[in-house]
N, C-alpha and C. Protein backbone atom coordinates (compact mmCIF):
# COMPACT_ATOMS: atom_id res chain seq x y z
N UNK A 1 109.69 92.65 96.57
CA UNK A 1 109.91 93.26 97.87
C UNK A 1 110.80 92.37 98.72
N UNK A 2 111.99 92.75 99.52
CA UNK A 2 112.44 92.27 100.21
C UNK A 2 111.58 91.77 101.67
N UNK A 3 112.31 90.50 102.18
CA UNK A 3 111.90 89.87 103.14
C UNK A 3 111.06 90.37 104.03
N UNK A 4 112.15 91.19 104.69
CA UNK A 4 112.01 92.49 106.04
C UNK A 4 110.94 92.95 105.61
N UNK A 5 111.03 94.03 104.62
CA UNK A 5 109.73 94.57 104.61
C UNK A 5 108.68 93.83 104.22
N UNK A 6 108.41 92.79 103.81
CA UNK A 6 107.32 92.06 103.33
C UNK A 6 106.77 91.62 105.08
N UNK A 7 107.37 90.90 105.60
CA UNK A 7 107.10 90.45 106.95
C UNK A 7 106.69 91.99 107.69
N UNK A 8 107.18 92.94 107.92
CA UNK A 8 107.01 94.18 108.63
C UNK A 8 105.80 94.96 108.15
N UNK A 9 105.30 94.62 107.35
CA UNK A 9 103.90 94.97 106.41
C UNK A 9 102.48 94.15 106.56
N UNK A 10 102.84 92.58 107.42
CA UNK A 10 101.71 91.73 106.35
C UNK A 10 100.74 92.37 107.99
N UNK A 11 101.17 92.01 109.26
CA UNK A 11 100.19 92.90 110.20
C UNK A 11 99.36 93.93 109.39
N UNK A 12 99.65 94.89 108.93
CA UNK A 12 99.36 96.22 108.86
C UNK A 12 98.38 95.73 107.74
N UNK A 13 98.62 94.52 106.88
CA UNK A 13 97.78 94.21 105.75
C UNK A 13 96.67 93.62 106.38
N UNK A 14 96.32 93.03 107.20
CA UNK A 14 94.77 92.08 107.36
C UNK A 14 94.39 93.04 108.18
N UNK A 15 94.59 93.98 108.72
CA UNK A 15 94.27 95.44 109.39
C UNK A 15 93.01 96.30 108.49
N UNK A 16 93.65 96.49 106.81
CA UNK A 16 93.16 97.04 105.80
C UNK A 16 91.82 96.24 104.52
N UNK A 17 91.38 96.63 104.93
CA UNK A 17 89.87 96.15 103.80
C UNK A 17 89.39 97.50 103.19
N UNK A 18 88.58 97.12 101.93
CA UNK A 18 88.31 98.54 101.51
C UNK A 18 86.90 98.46 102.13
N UNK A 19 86.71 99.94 102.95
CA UNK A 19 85.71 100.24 103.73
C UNK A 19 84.32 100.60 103.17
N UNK A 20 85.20 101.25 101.46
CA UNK A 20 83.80 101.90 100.96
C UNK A 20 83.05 100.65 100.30
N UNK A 21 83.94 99.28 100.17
CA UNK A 21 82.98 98.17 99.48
C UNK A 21 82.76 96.84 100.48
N UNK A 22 82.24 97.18 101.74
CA UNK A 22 82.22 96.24 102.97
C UNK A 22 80.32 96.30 102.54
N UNK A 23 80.07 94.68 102.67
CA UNK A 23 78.68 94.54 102.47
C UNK A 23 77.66 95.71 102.98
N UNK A 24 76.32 95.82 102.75
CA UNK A 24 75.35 96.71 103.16
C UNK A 24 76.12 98.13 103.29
N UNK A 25 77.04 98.61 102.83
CA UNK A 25 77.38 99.81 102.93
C UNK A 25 77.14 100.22 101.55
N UNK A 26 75.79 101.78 101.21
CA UNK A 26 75.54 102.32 100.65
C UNK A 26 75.89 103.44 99.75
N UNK A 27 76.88 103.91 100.60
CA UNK A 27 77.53 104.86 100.40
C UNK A 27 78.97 104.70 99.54
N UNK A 28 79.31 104.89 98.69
CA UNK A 28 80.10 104.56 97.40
C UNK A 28 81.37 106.43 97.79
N UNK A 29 82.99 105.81 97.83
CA UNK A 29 83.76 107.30 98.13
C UNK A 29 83.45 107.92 96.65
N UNK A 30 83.58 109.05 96.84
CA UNK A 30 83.50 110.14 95.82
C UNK A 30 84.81 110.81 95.41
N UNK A 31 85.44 110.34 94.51
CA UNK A 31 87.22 110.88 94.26
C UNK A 31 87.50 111.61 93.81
N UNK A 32 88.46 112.17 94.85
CA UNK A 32 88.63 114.18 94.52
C UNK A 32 90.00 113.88 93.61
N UNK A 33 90.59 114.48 92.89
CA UNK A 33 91.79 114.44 91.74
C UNK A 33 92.75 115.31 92.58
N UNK A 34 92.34 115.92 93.22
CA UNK A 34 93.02 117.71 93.98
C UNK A 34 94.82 116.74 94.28
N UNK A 35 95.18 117.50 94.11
CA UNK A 35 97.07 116.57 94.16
C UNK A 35 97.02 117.25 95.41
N UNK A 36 97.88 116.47 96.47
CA UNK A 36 98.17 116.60 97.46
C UNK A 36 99.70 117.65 97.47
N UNK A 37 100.12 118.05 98.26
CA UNK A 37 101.45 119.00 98.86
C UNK A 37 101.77 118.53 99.67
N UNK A 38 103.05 118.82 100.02
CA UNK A 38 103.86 118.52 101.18
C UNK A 38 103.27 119.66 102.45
N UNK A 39 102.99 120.36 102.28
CA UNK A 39 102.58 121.74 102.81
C UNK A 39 101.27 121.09 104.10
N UNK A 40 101.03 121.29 105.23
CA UNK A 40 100.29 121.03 105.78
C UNK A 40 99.07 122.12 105.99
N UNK A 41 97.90 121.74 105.68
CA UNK A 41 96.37 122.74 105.18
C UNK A 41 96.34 123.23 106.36
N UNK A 42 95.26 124.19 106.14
CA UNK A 42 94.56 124.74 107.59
C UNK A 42 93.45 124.00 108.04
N UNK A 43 92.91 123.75 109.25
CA UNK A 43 92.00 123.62 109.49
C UNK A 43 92.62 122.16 110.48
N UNK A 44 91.51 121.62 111.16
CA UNK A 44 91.71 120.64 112.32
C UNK A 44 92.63 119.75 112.29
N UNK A 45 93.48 118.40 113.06
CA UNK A 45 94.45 117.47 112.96
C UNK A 45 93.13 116.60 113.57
N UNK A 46 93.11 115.49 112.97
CA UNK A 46 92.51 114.29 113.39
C UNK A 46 93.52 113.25 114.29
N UNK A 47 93.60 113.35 115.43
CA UNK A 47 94.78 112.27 116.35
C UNK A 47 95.61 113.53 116.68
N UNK A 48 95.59 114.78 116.29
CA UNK A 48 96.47 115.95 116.79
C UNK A 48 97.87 115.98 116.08
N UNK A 49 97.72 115.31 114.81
CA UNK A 49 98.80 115.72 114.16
C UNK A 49 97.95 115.06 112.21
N UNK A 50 97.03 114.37 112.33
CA UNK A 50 96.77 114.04 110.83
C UNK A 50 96.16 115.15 110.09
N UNK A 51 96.62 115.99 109.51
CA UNK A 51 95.27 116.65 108.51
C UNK A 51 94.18 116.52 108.27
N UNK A 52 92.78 116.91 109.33
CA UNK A 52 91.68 116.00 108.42
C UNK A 52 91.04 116.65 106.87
N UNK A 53 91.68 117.78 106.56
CA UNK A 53 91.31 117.98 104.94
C UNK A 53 91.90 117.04 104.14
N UNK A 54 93.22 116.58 104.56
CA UNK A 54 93.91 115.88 103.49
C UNK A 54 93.23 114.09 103.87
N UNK A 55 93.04 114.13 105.27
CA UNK A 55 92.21 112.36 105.26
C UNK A 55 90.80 112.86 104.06
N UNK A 56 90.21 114.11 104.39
CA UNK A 56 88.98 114.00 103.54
C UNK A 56 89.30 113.68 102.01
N UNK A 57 90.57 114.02 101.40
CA UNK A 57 90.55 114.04 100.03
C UNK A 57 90.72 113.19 99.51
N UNK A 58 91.94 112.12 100.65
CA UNK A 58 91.86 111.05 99.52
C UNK A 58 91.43 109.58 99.91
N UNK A 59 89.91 109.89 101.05
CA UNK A 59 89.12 109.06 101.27
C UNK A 59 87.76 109.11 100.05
N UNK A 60 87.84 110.64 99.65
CA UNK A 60 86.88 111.22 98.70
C UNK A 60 85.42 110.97 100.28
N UNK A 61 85.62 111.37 101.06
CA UNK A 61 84.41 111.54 102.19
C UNK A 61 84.75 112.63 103.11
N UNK A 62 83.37 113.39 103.57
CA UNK A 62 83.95 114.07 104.93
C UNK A 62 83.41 113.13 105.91
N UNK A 63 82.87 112.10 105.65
CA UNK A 63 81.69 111.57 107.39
C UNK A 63 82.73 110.67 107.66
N UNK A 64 84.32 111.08 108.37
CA UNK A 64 85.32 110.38 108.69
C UNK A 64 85.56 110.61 110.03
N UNK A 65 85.94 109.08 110.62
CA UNK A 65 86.19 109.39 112.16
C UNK A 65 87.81 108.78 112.42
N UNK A 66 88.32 109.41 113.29
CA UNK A 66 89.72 108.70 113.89
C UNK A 66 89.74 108.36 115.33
N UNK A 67 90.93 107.63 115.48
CA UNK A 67 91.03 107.13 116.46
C UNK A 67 92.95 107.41 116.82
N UNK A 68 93.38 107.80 118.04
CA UNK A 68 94.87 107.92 117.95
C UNK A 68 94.90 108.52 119.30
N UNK A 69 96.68 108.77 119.10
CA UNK A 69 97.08 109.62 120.63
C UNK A 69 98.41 110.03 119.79
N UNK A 70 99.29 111.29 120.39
CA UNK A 70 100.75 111.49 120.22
C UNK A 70 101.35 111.29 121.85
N UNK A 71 102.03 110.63 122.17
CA UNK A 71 102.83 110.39 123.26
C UNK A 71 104.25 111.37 123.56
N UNK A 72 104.21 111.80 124.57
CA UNK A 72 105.73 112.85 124.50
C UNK A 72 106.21 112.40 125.70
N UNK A 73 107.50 112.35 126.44
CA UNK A 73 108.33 112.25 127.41
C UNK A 73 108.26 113.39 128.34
N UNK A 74 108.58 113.20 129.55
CA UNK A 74 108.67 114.66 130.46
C UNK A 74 109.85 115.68 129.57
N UNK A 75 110.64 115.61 128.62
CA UNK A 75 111.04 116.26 128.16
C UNK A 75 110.40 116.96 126.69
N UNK A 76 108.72 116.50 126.59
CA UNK A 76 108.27 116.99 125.70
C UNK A 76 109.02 116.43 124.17
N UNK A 77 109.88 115.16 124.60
CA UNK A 77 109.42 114.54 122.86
C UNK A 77 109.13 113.64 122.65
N UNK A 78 108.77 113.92 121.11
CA UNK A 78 107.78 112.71 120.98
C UNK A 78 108.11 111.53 120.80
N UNK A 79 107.59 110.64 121.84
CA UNK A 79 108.06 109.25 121.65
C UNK A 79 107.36 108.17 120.55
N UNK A 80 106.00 108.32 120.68
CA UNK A 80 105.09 107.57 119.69
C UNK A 80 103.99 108.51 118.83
N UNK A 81 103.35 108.05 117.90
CA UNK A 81 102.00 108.65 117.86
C UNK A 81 101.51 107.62 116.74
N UNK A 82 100.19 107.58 116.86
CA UNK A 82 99.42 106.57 116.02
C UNK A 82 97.99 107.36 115.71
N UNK A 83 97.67 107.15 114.19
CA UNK A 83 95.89 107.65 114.27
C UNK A 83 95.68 106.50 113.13
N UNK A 84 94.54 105.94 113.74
CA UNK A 84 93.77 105.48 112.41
C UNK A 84 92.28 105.90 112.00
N UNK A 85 92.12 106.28 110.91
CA UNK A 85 91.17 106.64 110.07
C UNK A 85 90.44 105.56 109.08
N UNK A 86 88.90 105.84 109.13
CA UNK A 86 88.55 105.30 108.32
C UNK A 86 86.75 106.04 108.32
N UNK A 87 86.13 105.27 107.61
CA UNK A 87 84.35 106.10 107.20
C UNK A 87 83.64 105.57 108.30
N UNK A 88 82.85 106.74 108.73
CA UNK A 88 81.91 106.47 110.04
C UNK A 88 81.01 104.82 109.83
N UNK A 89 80.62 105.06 108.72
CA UNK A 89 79.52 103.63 108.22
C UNK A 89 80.48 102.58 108.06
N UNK A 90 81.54 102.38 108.51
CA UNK A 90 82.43 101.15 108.25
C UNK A 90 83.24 100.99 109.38
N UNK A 91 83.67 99.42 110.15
CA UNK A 91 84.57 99.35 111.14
C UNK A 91 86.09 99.21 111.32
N UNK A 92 86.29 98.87 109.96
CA UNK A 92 87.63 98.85 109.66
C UNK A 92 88.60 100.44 109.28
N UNK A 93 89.89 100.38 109.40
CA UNK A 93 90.46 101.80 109.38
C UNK A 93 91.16 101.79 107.48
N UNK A 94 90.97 102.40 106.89
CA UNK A 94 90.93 103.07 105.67
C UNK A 94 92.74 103.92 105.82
N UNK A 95 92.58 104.49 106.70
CA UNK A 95 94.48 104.76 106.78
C UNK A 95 94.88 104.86 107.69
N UNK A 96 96.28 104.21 108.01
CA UNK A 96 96.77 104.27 109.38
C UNK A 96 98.42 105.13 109.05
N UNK A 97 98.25 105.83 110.18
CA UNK A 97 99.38 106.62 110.24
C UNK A 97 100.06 105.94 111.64
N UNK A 98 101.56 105.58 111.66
CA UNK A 98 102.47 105.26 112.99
C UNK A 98 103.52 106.06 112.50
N UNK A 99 103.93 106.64 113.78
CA UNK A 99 105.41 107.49 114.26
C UNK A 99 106.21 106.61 115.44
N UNK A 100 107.43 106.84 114.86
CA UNK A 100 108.14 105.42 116.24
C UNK A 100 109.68 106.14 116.10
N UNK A 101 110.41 105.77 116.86
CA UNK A 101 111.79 105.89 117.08
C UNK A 101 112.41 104.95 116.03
N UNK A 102 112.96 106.00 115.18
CA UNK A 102 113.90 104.53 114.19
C UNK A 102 114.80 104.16 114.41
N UNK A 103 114.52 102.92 115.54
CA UNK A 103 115.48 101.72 116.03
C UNK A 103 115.21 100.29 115.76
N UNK A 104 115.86 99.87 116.37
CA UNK A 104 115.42 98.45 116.86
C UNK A 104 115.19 97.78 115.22
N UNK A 105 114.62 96.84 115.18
CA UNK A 105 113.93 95.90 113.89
C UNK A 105 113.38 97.20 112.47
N UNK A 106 113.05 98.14 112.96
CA UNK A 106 112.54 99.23 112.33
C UNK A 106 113.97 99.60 111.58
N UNK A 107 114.90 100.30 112.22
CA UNK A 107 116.35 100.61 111.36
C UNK A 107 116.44 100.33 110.17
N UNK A 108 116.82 98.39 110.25
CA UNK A 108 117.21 98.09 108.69
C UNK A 108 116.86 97.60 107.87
N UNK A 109 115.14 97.68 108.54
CA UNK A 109 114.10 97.64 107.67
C UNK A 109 113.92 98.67 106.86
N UNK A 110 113.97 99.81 107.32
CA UNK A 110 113.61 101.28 106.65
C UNK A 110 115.55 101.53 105.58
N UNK A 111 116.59 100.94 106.26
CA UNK A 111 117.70 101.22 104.92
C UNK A 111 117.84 99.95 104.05
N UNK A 112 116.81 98.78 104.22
CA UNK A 112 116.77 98.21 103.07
C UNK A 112 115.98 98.52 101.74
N UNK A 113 114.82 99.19 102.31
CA UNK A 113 114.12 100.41 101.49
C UNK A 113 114.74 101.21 100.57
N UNK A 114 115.71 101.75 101.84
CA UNK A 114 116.59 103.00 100.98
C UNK A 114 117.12 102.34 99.98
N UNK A 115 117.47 101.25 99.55
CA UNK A 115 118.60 100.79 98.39
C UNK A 115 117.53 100.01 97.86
N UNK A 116 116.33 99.91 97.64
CA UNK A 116 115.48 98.87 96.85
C UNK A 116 115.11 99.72 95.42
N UNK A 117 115.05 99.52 94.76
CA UNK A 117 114.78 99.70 93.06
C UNK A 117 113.06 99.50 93.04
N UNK A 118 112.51 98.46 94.27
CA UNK A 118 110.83 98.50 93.86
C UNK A 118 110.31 99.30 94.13
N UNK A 119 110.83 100.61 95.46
CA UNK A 119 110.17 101.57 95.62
C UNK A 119 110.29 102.69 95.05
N UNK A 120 109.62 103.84 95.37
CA UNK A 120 109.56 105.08 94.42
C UNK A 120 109.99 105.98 95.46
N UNK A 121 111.69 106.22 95.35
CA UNK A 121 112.20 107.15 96.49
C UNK A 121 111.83 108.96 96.16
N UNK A 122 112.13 109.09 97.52
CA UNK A 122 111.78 110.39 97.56
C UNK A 122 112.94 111.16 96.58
N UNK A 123 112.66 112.57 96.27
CA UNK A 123 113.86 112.99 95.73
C UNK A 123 114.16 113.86 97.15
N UNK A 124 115.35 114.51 97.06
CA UNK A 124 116.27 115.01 98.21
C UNK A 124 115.30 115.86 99.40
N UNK A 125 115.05 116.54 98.34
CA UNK A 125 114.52 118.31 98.90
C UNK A 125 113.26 117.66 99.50
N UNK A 126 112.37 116.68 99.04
CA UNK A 126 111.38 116.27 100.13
C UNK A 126 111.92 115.62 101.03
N UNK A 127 112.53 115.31 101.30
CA UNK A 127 112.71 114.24 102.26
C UNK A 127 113.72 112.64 102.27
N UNK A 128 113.57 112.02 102.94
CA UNK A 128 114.45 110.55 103.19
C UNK A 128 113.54 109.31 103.41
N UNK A 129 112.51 108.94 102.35
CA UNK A 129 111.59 108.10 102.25
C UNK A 129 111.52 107.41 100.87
N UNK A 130 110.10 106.73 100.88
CA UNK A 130 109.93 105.64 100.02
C UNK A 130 108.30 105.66 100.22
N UNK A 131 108.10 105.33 98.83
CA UNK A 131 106.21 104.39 98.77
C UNK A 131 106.28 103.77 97.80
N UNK A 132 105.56 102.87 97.73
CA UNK A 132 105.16 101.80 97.33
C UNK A 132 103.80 100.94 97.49
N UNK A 133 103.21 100.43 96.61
CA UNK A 133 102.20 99.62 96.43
C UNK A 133 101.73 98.16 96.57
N UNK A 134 101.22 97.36 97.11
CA UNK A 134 101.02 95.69 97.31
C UNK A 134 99.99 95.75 96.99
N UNK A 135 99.53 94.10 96.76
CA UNK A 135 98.11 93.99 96.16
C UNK A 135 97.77 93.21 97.16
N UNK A 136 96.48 93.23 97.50
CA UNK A 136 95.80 92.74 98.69
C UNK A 136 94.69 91.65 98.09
N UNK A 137 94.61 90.27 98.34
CA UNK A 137 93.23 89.87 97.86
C UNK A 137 92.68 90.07 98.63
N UNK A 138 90.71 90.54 98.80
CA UNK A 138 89.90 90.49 99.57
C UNK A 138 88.43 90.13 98.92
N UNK A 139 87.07 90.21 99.45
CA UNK A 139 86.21 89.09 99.38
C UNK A 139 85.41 89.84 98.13
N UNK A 140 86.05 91.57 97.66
CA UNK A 140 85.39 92.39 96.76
C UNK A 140 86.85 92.43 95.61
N UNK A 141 87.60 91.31 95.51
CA UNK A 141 88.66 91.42 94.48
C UNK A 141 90.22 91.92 94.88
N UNK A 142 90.93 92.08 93.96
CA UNK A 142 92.03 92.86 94.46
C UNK A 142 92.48 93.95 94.85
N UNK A 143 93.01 94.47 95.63
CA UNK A 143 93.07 96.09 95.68
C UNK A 143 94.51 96.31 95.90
N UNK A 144 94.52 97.58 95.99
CA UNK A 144 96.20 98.30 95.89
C UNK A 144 96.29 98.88 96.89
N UNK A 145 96.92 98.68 97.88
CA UNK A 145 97.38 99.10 98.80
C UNK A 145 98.58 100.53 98.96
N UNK A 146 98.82 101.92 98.73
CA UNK A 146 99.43 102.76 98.97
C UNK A 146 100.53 102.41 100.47
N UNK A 147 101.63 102.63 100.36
CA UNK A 147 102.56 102.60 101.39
C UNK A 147 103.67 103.66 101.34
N UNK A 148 104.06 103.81 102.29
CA UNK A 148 104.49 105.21 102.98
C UNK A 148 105.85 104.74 103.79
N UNK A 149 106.97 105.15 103.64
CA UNK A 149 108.09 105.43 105.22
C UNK A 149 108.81 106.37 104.81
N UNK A 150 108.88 107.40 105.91
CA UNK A 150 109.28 108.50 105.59
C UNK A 150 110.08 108.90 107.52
N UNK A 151 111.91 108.86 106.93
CA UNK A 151 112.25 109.66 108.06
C UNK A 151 112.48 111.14 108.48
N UNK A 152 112.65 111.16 109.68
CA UNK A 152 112.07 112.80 109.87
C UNK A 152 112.86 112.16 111.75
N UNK A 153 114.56 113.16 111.48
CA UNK A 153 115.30 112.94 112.84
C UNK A 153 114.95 111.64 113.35
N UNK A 154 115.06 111.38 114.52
CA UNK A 154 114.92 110.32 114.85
C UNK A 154 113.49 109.46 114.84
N UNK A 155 113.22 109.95 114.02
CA UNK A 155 111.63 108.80 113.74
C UNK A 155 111.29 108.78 112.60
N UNK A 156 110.43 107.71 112.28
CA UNK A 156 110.02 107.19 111.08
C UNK A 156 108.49 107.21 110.87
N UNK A 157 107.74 107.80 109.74
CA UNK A 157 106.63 107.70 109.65
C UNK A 157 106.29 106.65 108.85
N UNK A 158 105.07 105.98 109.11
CA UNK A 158 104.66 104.76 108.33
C UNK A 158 103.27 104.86 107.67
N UNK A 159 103.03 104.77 107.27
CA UNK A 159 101.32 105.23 106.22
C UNK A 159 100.56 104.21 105.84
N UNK A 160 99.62 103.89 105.69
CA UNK A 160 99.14 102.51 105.24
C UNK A 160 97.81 103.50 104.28
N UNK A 161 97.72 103.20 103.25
CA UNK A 161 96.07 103.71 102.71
C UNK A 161 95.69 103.17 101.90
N UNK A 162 94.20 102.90 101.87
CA UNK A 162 93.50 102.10 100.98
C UNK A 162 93.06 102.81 100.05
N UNK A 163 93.16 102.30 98.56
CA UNK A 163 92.73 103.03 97.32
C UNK A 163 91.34 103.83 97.36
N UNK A 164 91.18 104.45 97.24
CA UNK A 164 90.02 105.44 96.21
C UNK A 164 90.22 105.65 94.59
N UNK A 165 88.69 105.29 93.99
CA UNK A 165 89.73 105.18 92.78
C UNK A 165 89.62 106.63 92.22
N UNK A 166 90.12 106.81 91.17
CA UNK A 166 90.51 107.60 90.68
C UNK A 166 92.02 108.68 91.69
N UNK A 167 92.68 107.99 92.67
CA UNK A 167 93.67 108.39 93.19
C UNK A 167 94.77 107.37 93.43
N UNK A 168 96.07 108.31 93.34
CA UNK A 168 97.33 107.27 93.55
C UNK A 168 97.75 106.97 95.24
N UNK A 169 97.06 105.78 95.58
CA UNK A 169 97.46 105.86 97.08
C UNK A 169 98.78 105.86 97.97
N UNK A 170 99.26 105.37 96.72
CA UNK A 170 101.64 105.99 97.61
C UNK A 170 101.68 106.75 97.30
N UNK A 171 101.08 107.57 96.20
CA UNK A 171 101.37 109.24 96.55
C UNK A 171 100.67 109.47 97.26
N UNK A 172 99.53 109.43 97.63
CA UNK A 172 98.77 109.90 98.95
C UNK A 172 99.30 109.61 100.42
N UNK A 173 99.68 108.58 100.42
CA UNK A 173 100.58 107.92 101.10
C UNK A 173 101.88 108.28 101.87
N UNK A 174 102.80 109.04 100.77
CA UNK A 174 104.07 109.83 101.46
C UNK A 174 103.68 111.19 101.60
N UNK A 175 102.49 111.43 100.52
CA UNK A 175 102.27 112.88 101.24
C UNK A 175 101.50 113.22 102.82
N UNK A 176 100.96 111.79 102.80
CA UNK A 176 100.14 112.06 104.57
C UNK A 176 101.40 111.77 105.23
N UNK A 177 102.39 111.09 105.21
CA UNK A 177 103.70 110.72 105.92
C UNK A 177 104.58 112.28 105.79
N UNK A 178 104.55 112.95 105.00
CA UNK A 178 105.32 114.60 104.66
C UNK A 178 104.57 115.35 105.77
N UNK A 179 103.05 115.42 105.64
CA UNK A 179 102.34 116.57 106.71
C UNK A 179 102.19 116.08 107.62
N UNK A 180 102.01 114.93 108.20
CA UNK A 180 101.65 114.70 109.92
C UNK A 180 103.54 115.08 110.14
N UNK A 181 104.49 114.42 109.25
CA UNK A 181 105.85 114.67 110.42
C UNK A 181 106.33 116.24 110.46
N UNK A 182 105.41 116.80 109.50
CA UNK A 182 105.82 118.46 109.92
C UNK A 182 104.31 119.03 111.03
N UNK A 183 103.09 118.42 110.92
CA UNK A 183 102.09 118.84 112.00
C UNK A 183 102.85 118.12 113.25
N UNK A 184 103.89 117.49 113.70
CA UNK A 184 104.35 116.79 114.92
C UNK A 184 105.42 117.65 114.84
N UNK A 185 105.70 118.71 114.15
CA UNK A 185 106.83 119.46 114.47
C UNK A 185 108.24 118.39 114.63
N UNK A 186 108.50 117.53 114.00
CA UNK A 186 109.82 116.63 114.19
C UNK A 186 110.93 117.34 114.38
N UNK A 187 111.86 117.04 115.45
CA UNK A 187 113.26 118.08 114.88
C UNK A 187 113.88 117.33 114.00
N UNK A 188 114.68 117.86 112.92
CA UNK A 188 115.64 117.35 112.10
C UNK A 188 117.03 116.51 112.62
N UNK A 189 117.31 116.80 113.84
CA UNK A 189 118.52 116.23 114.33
C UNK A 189 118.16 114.86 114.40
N UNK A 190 119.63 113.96 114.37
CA UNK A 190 119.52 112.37 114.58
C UNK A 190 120.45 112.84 115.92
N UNK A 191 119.33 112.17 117.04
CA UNK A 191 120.85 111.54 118.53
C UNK A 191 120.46 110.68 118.65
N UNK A 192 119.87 109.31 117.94
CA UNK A 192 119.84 108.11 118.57
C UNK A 192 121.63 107.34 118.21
N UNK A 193 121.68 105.74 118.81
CA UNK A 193 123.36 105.43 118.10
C UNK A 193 123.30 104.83 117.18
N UNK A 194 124.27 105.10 116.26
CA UNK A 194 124.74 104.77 115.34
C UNK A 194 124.23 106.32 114.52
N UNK A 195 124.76 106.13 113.21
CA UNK A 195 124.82 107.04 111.88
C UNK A 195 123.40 107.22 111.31
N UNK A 196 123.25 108.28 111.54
CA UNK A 196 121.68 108.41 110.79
C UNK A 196 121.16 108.10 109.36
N UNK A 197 120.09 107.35 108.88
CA UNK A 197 120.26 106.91 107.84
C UNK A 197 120.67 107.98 106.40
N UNK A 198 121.00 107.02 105.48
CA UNK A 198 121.39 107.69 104.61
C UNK A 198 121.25 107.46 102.93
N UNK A 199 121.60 107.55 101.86
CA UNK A 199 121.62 106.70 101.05
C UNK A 199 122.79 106.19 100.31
């Protein structure tokens, strides 16, 4: 992994522990196989734009709580939005979803992505993203970390999710990054400056 993104990640890493194996917790996730879609389900948004069928599936739990906001401008767009998710019986968040303006430090972080060989790019017709996997040590062994960036007009979605096993968490990963940026209704246009990314 390049620099940028290694540094632009390690926050988001001591953030993540696996929730279902945090001491005195009884309760063991239960892993659904169900493949995820780009397609966003019916039924509630957890933070007002996350899917909570799709947090249920590939937490393998329904007793899930979030935490978030979407931020909009007096012109009604969206400037930020953040939710993090994770299991009621645990304090740490299990997946974090961020939406941001792709500027600033974010930019050429997200088109060094675009040209990296370690990630697993999107193909066209989905989208202008990337996921990828890190290994995390923690006090229950190693784990795999799922990762997500996915642009959508002028913003970038970012995904963070912690394994369940029997599921692939960067695919879970760009697919929660695919349905929250179509539940946020993104427009497709780029007007920030400069050239919108590309490959």
């Amino acid at each position: 992994m390049d620099q940028g993104l290694r540094a632009a990640t390690t926050a988001a890493l001591l953030l993540l522990t696996c929730a279902a194996c945090t001491g005195g917790d009884s309760r063991e996730a239960v892993a659904d196989p169900t493949p995820l879609t780009t397609a966003v389900p019916q039924g509630s948004l957890l933070c007002d734009f996350v899917p909570e069928e799709t947090a249920s599936t590939v937490l393998g739990a329904s007793d899930i709580t979030a935490d978030g906001q979407v931020a909009r401008d007096s012109q009604d767009e969206l400037t930020v939005a953040y939710c993090n998710i994770g299991y009621e019986d645990a304090d740490l968040d299990a997946i974090k979803v961020q939406v941001e303006f792709l500027s600033g430090t974010l930019r050429p972080r997200f088109d060094e992505g675009l040209q990296s060989s370690d990630y697993q790019q999107l193909p066209e017709s989905e989208g202008l993203g990337y996921s990828w996997t890190e290994q995390q040590e923690t006090e229950d062994g190693t784990q795999t970390i799922g990762r997500a960036w996915l642009a959508r007009g002028n913003h970038v979605v970012r995904v963070d999710v912690l394994p369940t096993e029997g599921r692939d968490p960067a695919d879970d990963a760009i697919h929660l990054a695919q349905q929250s940026a179509a539940a946020l209704d993104i427009p497709d246009e780029w007007t920030l400056d400069g050239p919108p990314p590309s490959r």
